[in-house]
C-alpha atoms as a PDB file:
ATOM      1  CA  UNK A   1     -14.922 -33.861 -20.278  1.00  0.00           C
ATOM      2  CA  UNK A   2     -12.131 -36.521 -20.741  1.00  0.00           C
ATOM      3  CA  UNK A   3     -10.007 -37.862 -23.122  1.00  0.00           C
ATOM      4  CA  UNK A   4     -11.927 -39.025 -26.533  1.00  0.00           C
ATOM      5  CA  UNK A   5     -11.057 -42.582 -26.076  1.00  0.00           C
ATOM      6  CA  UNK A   6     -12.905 -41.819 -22.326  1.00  0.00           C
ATOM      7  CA  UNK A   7     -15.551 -40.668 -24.301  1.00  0.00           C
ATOM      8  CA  UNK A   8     -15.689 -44.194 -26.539  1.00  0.00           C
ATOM      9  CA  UNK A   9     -15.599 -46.209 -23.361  1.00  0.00           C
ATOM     10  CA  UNK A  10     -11.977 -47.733 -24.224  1.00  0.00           C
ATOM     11  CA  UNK A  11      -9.198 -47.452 -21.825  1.00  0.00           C
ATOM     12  CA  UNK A  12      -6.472 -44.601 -22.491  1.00  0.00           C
ATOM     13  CA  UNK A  13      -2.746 -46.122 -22.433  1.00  0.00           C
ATOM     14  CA  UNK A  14      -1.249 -42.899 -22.262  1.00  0.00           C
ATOM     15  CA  UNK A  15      -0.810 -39.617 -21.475  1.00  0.00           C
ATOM     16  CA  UNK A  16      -2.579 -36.819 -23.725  1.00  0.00           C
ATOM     17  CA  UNK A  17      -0.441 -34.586 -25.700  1.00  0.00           C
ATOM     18  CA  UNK A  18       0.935 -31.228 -24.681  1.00  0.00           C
ATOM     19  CA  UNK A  19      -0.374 -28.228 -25.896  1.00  0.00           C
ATOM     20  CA  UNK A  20       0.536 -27.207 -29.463  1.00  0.00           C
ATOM     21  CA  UNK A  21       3.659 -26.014 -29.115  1.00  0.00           C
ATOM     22  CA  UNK A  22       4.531 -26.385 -25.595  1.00  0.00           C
ATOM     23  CA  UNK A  23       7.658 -27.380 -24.687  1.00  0.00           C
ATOM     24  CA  UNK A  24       8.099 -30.466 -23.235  1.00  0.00           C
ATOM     25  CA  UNK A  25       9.785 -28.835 -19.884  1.00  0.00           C
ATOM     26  CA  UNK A  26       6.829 -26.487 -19.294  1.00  0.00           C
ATOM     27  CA  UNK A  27       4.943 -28.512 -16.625  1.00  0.00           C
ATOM     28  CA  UNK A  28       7.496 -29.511 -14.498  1.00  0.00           C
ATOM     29  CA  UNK A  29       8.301 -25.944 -14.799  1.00  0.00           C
ATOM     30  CA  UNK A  30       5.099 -24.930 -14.046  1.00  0.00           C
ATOM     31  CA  UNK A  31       5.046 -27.186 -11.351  1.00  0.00           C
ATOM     32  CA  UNK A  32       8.284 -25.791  -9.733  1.00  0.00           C
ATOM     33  CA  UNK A  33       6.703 -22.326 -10.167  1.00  0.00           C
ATOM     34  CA  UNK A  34       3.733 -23.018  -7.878  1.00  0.00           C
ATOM     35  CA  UNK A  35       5.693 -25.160  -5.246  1.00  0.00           C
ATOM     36  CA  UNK A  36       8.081 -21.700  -4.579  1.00  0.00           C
ATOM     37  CA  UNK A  37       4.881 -19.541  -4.984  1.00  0.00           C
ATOM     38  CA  UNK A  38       3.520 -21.951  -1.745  1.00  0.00           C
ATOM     39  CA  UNK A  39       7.024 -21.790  -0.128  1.00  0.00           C
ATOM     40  CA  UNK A  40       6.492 -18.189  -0.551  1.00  0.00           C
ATOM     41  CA  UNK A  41       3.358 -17.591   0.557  1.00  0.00           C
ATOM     42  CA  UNK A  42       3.606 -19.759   3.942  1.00  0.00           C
ATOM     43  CA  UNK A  43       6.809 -17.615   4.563  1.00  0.00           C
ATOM     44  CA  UNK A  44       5.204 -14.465   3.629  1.00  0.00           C
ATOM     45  CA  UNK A  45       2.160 -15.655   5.758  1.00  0.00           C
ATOM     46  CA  UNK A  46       4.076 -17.288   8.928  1.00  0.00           C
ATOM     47  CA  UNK A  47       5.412 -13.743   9.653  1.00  0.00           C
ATOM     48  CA  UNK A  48       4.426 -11.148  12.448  1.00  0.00           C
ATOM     49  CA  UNK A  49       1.645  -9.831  10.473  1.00  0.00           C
ATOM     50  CA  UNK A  50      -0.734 -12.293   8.043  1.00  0.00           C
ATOM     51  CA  UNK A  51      -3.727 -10.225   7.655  1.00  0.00           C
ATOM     52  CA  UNK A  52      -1.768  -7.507   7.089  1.00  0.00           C
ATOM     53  CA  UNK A  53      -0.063  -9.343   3.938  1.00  0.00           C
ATOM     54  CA  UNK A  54      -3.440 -10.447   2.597  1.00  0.00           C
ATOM     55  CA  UNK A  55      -4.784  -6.672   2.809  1.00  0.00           C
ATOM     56  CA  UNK A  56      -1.534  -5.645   0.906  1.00  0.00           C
ATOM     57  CA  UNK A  57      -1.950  -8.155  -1.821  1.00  0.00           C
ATOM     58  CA  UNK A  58      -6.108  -7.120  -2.279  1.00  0.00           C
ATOM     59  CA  UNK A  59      -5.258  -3.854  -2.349  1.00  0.00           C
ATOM     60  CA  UNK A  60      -2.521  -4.042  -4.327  1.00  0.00           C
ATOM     61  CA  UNK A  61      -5.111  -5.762  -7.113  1.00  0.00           C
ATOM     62  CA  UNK A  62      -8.144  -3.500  -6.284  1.00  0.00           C
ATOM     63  CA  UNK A  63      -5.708  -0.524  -7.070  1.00  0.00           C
ATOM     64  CA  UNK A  64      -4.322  -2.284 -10.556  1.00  0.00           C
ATOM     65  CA  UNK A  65      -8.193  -2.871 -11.396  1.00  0.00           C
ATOM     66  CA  UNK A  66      -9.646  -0.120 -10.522  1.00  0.00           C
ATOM     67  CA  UNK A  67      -7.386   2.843 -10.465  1.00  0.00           C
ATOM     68  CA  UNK A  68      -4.035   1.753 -12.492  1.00  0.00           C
ATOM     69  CA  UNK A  69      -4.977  -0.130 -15.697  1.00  0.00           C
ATOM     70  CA  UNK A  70      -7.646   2.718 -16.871  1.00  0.00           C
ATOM     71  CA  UNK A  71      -4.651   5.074 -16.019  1.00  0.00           C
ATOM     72  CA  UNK A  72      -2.184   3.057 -18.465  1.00  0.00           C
ATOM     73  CA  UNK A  73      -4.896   2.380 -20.695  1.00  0.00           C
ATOM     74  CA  UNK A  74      -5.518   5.733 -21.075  1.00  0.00           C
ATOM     75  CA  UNK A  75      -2.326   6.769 -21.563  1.00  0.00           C
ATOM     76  CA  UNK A  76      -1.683   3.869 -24.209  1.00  0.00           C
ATOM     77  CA  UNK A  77      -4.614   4.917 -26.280  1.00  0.00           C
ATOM     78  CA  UNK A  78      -3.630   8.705 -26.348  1.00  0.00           C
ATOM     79  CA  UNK A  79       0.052   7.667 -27.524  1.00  0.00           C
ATOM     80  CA  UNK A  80      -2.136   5.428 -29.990  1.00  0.00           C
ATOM     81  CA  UNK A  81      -4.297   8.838 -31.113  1.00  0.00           C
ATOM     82  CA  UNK A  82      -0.675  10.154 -32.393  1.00  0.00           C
ATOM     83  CA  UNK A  83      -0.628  11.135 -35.519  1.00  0.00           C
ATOM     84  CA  UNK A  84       1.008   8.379 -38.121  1.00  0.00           C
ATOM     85  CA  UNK A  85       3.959   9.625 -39.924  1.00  0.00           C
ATOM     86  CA  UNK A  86       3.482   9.559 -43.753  1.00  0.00           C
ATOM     87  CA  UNK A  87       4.829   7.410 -46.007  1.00  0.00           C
ATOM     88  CA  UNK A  88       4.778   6.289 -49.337  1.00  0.00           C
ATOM     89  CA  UNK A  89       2.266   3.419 -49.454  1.00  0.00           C
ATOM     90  CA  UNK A  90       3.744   0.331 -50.472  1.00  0.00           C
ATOM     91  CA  UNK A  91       2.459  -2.761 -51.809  1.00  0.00           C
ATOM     92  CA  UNK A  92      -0.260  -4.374 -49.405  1.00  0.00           C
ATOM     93  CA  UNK A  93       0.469  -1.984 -47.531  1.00  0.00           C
ATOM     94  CA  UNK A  94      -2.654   0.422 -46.078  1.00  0.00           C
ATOM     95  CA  UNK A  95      -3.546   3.904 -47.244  1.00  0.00           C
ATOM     96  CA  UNK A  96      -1.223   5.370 -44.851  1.00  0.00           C
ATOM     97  CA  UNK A  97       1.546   3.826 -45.440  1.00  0.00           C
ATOM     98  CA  UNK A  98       1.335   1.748 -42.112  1.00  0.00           C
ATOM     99  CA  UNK A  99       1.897  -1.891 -42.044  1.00  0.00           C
ATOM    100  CA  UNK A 100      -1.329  -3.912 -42.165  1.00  0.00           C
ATOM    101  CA  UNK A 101      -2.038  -6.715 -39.387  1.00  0.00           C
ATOM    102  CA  UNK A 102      -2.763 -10.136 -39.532  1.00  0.00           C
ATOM    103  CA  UNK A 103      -6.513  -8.917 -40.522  1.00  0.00           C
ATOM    104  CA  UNK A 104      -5.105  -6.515 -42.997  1.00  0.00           C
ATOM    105  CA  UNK A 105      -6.071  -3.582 -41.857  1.00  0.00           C
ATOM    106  CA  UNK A 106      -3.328  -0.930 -41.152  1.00  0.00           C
ATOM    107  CA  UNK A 107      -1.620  -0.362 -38.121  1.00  0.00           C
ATOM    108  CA  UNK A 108      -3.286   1.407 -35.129  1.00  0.00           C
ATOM    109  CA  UNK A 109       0.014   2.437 -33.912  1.00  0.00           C
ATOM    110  CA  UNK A 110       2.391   5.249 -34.735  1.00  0.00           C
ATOM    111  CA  UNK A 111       5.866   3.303 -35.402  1.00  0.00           C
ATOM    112  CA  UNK A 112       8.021   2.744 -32.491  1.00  0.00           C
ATOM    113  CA  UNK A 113       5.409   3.096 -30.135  1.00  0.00           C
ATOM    114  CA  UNK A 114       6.773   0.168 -27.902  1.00  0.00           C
ATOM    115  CA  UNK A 115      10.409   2.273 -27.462  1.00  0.00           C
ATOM    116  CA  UNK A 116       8.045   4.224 -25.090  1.00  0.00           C
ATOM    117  CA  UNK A 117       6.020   1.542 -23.788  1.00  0.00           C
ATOM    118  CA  UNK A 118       8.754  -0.661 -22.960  1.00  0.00           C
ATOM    119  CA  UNK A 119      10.486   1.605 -20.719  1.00  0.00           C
ATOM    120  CA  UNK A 120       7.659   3.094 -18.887  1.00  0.00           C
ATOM    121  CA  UNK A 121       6.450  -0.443 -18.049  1.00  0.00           C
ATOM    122  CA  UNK A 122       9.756  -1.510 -16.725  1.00  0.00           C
ATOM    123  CA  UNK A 123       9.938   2.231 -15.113  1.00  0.00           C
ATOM    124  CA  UNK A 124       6.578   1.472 -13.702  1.00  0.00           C
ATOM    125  CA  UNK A 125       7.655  -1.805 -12.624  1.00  0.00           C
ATOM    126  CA  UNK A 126      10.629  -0.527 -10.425  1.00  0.00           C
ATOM    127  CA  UNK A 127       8.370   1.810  -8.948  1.00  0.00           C
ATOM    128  CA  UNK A 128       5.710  -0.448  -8.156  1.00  0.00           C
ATOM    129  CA  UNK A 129       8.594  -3.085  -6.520  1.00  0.00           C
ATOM    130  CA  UNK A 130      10.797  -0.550  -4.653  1.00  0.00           C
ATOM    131  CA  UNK A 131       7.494   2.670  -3.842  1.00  0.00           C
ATOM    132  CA  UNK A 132       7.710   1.907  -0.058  1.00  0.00           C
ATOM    133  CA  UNK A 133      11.593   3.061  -0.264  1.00  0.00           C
ATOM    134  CA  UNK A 134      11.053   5.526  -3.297  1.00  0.00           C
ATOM    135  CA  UNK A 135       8.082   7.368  -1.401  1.00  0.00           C
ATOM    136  CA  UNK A 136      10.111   7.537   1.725  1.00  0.00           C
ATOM    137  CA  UNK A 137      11.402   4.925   3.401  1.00  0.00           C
ATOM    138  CA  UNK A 138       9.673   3.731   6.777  1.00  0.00           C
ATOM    139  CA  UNK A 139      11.691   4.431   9.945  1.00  0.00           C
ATOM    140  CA  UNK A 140      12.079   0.919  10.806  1.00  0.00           C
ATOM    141  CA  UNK A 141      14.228   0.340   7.458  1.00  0.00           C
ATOM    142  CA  UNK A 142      17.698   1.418   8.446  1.00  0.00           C
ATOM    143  CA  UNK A 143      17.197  -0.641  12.073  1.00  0.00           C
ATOM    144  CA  UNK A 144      15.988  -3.862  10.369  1.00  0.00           C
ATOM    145  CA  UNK A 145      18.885  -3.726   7.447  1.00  0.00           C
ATOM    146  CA  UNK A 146      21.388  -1.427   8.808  1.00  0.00           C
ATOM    147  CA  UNK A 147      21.651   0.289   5.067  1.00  0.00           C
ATOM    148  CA  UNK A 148      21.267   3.642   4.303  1.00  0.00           C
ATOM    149  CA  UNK A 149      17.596   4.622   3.437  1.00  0.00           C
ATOM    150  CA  UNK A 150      18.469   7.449   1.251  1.00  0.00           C
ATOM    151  CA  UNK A 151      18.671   7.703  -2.009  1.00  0.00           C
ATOM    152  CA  UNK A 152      15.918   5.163  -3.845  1.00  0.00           C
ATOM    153  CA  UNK A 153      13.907   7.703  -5.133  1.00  0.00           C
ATOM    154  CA  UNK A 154      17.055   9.518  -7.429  1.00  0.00           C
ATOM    155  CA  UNK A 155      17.912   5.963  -8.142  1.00  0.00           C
ATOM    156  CA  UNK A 156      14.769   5.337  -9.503  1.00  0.00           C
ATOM    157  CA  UNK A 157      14.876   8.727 -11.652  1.00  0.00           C
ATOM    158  CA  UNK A 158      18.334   7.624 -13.090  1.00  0.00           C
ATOM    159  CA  UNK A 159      17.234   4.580 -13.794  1.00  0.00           C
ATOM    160  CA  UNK A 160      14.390   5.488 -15.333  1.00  0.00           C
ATOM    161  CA  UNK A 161      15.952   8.003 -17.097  1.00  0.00           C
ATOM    162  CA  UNK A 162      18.360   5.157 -18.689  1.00  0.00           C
ATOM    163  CA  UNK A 163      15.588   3.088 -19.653  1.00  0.00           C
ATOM    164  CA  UNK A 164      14.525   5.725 -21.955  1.00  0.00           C
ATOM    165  CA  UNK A 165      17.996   7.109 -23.404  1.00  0.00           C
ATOM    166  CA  UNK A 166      18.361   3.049 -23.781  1.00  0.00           C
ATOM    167  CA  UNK A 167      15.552   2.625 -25.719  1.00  0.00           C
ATOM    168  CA  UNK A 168      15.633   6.352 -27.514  1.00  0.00           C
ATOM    169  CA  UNK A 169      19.594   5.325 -28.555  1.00  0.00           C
ATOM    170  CA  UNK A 170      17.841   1.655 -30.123  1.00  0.00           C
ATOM    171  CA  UNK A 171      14.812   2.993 -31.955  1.00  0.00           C
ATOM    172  CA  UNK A 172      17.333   5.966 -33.266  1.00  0.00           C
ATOM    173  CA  UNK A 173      20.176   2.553 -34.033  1.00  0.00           C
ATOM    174  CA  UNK A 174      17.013   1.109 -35.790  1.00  0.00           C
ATOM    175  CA  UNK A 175      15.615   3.907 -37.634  1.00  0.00           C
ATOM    176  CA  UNK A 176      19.416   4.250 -39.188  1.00  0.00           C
ATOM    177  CA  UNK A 177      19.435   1.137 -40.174  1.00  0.00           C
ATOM    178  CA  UNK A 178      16.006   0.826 -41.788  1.00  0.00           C
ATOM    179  CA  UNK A 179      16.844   4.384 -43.462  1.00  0.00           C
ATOM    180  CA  UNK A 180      20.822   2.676 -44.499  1.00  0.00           C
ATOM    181  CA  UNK A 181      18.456  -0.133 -46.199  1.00  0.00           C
ATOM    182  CA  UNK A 182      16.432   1.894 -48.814  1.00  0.00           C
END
């Protein structure tokens, strides 16, 4: 469309405002961002294989589309069918006891659900960066490195396994606190 004073026919003298709230480093930020996504991609893309890396990345996002996000959807919505804890309803608050949103109706939510979702999205994360070594790693791994291949799938248990206790050992450090407050 254009800038308004495009729209009256006068000449604009300068440069129309950021966004509400945007920071006044965020586009030559942004612009950084996409000149080492190109630097990226014509590396990725100069390699032996190029139509191999564009199959990768499609099915990489056919598999998120069609097969992963109804899988963590699913899983987020039966962590959401929990039941809520009880509590005494305060003031505002909804008949449960839960927190009302910005609309003012109560929380969907059991409390604390993100000290599970936090974790298993990093966890997921880690798995989706490092599967090709965590699933087995392919035999030309230790001849192209010269590391070890062994090992990345406990690594990936442990760490998973620390993103929880992390997160268990935070929502157990807030709970306290909460409960020390009352």
């Amino acid at each position: 469309m254009g800038h308004p004073a495009h729209l009256r026919g006068e000449r604009v003298r300068r440069l129309p405002p950021l966004r509400a709230g945007e920071p006044p480093w965020y586009p030559p930020l942004l612009l950084c961002s996409f000149a080492l996504t190109a630097y990226a991609g014509t590396r990725l893309l100069g390699g032996d294989d190029p139509l191999g890396v564009v199959l990768w990345v499609v099915g990489a996002a056919l598999l998120h589309d069609l097969v992963l996000l109804p899988l963590y959807t699913a899983a987020d919505r039966a962590a959401g069918a929990l039941p809520l804890p009880r509590r005494p309803a305060l003031r505002g608050s909804g008949a449960d006891g839960a927190a009302p949103d910005a609309a003012g109706t109560p929380a969907r939510y059991p409390p604390g659900i993100n000290h599970l979702r936090i974790p298993a999205l990093l966890s997921g994360l880690l798995l989706l960066v490092w599967w090709p070594l965590v699933s087995g790693p392919p035999a030309r791994y230790e001849r192209s490195t010269g590391l070890s291949a062994d090992g990345f799938t406990e690594r990936w248990l442990l760490m998973t396994a620390a993103l929880f206790a992390l997160s268990a050992g935070w929502a157990l450090l807030s709970a306290l606190r909460r409960r020390a407050r009352r």
